[in-house]
C-alpha atoms as a PDB file:
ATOM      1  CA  UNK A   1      11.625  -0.416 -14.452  1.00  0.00           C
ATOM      2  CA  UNK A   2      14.981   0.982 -13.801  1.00  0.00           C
ATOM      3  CA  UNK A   3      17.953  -0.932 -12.161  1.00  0.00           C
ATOM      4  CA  UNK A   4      20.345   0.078  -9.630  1.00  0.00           C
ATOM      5  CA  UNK A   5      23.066   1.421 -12.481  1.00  0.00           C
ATOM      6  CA  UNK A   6      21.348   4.594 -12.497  1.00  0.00           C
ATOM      7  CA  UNK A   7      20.231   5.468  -8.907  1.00  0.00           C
ATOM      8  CA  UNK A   8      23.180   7.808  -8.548  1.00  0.00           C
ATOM      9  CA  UNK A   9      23.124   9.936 -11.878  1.00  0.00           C
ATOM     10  CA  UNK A  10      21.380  12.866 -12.575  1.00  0.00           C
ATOM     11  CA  UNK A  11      18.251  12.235 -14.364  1.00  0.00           C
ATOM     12  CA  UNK A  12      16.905  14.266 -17.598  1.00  0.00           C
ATOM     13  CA  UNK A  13      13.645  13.742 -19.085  1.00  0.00           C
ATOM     14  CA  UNK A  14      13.091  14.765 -22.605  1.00  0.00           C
ATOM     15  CA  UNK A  15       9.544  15.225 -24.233  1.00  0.00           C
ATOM     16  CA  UNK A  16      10.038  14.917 -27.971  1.00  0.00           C
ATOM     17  CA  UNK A  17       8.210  14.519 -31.767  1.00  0.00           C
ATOM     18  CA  UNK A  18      11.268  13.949 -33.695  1.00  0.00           C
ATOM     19  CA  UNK A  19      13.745  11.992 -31.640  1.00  0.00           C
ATOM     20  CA  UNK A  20      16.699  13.420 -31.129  1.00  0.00           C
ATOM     21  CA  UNK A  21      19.501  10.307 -30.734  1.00  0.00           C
ATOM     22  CA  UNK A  22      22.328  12.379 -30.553  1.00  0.00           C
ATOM     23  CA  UNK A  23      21.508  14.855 -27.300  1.00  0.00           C
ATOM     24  CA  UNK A  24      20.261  11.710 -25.824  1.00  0.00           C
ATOM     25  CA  UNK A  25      23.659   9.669 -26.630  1.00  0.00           C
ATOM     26  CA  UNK A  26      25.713  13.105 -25.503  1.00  0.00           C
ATOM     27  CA  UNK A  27      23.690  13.580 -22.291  1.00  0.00           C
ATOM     28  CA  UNK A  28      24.061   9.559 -21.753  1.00  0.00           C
ATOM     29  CA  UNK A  29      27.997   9.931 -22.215  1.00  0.00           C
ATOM     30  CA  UNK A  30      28.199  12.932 -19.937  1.00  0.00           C
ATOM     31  CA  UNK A  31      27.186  10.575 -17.511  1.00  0.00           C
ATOM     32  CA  UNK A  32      23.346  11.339 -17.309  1.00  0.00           C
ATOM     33  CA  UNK A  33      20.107   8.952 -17.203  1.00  0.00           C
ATOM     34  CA  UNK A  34      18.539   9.831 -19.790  1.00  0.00           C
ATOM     35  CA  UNK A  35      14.569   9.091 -20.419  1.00  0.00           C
ATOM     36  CA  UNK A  36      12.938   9.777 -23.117  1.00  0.00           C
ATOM     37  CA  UNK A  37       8.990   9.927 -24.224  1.00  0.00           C
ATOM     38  CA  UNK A  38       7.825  10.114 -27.972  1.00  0.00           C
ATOM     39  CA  UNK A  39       5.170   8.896 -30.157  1.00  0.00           C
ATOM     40  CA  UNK A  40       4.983   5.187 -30.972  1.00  0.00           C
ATOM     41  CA  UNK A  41       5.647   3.954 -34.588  1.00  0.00           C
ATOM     42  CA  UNK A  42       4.468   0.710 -36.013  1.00  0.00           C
ATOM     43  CA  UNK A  43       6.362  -1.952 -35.138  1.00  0.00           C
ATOM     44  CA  UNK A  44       8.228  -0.017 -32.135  1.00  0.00           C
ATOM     45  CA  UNK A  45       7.449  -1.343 -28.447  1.00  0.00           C
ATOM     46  CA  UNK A  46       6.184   0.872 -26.338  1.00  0.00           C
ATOM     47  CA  UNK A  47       9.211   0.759 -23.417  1.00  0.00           C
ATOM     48  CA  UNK A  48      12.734  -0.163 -24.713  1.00  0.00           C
ATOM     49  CA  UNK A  49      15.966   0.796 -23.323  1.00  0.00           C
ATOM     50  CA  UNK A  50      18.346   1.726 -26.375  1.00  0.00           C
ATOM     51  CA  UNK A  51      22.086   2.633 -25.479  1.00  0.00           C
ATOM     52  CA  UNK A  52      21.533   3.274 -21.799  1.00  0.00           C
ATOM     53  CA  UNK A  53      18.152   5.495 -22.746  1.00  0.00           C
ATOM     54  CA  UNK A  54      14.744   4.566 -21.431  1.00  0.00           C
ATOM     55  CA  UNK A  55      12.334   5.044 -24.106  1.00  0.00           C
ATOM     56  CA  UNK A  56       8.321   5.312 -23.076  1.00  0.00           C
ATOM     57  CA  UNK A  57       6.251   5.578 -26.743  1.00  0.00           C
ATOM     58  CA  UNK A  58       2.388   6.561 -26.527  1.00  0.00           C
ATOM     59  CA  UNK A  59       0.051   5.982 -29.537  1.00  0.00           C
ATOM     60  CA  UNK A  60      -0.975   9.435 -31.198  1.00  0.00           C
ATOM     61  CA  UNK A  61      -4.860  10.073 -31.754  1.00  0.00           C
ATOM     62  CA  UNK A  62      -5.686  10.479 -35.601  1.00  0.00           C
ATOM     63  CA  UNK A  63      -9.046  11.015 -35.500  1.00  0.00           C
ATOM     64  CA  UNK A  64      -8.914  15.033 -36.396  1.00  0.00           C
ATOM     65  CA  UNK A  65      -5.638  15.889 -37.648  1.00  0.00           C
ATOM     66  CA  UNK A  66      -2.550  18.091 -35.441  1.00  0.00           C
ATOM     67  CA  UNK A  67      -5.387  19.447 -32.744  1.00  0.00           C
ATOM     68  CA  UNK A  68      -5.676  15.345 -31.748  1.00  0.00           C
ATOM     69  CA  UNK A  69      -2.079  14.919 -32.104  1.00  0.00           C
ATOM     70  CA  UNK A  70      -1.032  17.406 -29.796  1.00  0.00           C
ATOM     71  CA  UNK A  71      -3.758  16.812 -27.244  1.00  0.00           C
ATOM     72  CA  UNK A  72      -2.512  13.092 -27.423  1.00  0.00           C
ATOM     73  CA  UNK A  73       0.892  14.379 -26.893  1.00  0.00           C
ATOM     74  CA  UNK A  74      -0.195  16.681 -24.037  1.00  0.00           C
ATOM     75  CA  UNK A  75      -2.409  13.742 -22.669  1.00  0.00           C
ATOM     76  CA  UNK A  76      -0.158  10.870 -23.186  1.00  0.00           C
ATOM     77  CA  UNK A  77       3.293  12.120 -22.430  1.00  0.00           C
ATOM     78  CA  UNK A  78       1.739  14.060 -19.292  1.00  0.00           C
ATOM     79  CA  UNK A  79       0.482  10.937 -18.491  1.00  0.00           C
ATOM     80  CA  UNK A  80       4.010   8.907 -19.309  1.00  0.00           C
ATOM     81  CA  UNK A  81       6.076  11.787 -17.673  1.00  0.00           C
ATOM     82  CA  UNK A  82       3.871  10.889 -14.181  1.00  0.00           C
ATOM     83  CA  UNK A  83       4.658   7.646 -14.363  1.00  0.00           C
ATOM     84  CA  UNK A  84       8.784   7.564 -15.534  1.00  0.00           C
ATOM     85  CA  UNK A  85       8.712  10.275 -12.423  1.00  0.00           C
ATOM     86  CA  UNK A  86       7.818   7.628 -10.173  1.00  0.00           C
ATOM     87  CA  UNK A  87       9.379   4.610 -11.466  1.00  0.00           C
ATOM     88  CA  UNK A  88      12.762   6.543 -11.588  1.00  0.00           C
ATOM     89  CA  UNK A  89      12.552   8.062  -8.458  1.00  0.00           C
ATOM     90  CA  UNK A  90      12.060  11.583  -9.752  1.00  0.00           C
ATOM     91  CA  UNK A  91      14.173  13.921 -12.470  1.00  0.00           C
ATOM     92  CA  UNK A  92      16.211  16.511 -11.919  1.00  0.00           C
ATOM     93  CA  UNK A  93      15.263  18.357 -15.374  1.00  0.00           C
ATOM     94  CA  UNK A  94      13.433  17.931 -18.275  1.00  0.00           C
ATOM     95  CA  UNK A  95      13.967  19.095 -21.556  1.00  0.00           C
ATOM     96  CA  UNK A  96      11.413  20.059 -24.128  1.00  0.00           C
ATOM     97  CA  UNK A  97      11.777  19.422 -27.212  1.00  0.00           C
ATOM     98  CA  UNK A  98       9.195  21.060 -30.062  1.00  0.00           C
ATOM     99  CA  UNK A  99       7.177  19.896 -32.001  1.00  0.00           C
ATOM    100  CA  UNK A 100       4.610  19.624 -30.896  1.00  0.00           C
ATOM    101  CA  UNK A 101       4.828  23.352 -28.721  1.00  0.00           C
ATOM    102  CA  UNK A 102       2.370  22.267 -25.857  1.00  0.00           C
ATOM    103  CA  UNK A 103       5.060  20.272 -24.281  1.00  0.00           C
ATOM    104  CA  UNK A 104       6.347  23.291 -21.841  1.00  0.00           C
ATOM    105  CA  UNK A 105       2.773  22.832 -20.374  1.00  0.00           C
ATOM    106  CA  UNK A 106       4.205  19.365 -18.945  1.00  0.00           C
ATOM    107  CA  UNK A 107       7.241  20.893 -18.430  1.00  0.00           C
ATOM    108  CA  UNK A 108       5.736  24.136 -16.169  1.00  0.00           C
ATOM    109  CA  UNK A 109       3.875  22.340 -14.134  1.00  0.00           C
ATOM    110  CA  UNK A 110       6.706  19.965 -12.726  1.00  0.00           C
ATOM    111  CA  UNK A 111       9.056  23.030 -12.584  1.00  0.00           C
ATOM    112  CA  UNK A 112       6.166  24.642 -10.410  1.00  0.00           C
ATOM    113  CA  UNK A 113       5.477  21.585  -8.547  1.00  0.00           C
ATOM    114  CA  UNK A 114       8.654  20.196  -7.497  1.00  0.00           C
ATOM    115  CA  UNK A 115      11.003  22.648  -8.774  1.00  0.00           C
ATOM    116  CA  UNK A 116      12.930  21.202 -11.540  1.00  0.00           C
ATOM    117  CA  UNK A 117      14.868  22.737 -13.891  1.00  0.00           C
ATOM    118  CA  UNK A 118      13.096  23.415 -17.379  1.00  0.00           C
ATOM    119  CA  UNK A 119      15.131  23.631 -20.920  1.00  0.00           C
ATOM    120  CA  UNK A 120      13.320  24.500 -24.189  1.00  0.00           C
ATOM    121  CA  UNK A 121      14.604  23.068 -26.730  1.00  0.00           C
ATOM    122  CA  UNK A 122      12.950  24.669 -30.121  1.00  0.00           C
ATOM    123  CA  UNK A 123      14.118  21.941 -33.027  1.00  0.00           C
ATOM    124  CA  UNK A 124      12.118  22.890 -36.250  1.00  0.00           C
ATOM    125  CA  UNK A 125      11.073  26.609 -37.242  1.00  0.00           C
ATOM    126  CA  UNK A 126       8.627  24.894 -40.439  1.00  0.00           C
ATOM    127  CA  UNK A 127       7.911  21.346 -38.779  1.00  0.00           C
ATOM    128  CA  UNK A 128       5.739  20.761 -41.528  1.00  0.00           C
ATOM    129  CA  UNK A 129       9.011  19.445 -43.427  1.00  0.00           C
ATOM    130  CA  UNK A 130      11.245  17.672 -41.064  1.00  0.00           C
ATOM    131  CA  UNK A 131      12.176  14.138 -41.416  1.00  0.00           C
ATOM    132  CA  UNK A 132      10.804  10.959 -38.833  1.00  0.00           C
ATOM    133  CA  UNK A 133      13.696   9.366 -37.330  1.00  0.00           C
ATOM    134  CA  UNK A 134      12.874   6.264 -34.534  1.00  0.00           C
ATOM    135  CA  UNK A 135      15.563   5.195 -32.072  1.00  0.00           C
ATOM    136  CA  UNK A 136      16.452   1.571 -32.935  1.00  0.00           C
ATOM    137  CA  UNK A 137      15.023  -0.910 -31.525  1.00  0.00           C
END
């Protein structure tokens, strides 16, 4: 899915809830590749590139509150971080952004696969009040 302008740039992956526009436009400008995974919205596609940042979305579970949503996030972006790993050639680190708190699991286990680096990024101490932003479309 990627083209040939980013073959030569180190490449972040960030797991994240609440999508974080600015790191991602920072690490972009810095000269990075940034990709991103996060829940899908409605309306939102479920692969975009937005300002040099490719965006996989997975559907959330609702069928028994935050335990499905976080498995789905676990599941799904496990799932999604597999595959932008091999469609991009790899990562050199991946940043984990909270909510939801099982993404280090993801995280870990590529660190203690194929050694990349691993940054926690802990966004919101009462997540039950934070705000849903979407990159644009």
């Amino acid at each position: 899915m990627m083209g040939s302008a980013g073959k030569n740039k180190e490449k972040i992956l960030i797991l994240i809830d609440n999508r974080v526009q600015r790191e991602a436009a920072t690490l972009t400008s810095e000269g990075y590749q940034v990709l991103v995974i996060c829940p899908r919205y409605p309306g939102e596609s479920k692969y975009n590139i937005h300002n040099e940042v490719q965006i996989y979305r997975y559907n959330k579970w609702k069928f028994a509150g935050h335990i499905s949503e976080y498995l789905s996030s676990l599941i799904k972006g496990g799932w999604l971080s597999l595959r932008a790993w091999k469609w991009n050639g790899g990562f050199d680190c991946i940043q984990a952004c909270n909510p939801p708190d099982l993404w280090f699991i993801i995280a870990a286990l590529f660190k203690k696969i194929v050694g990349i680096k691993f940054v926690f990024d802990h966004h919101d101490v009462c997540s039950a009040v934070r705000r849903k932003t979407s990159f644009t479309e």
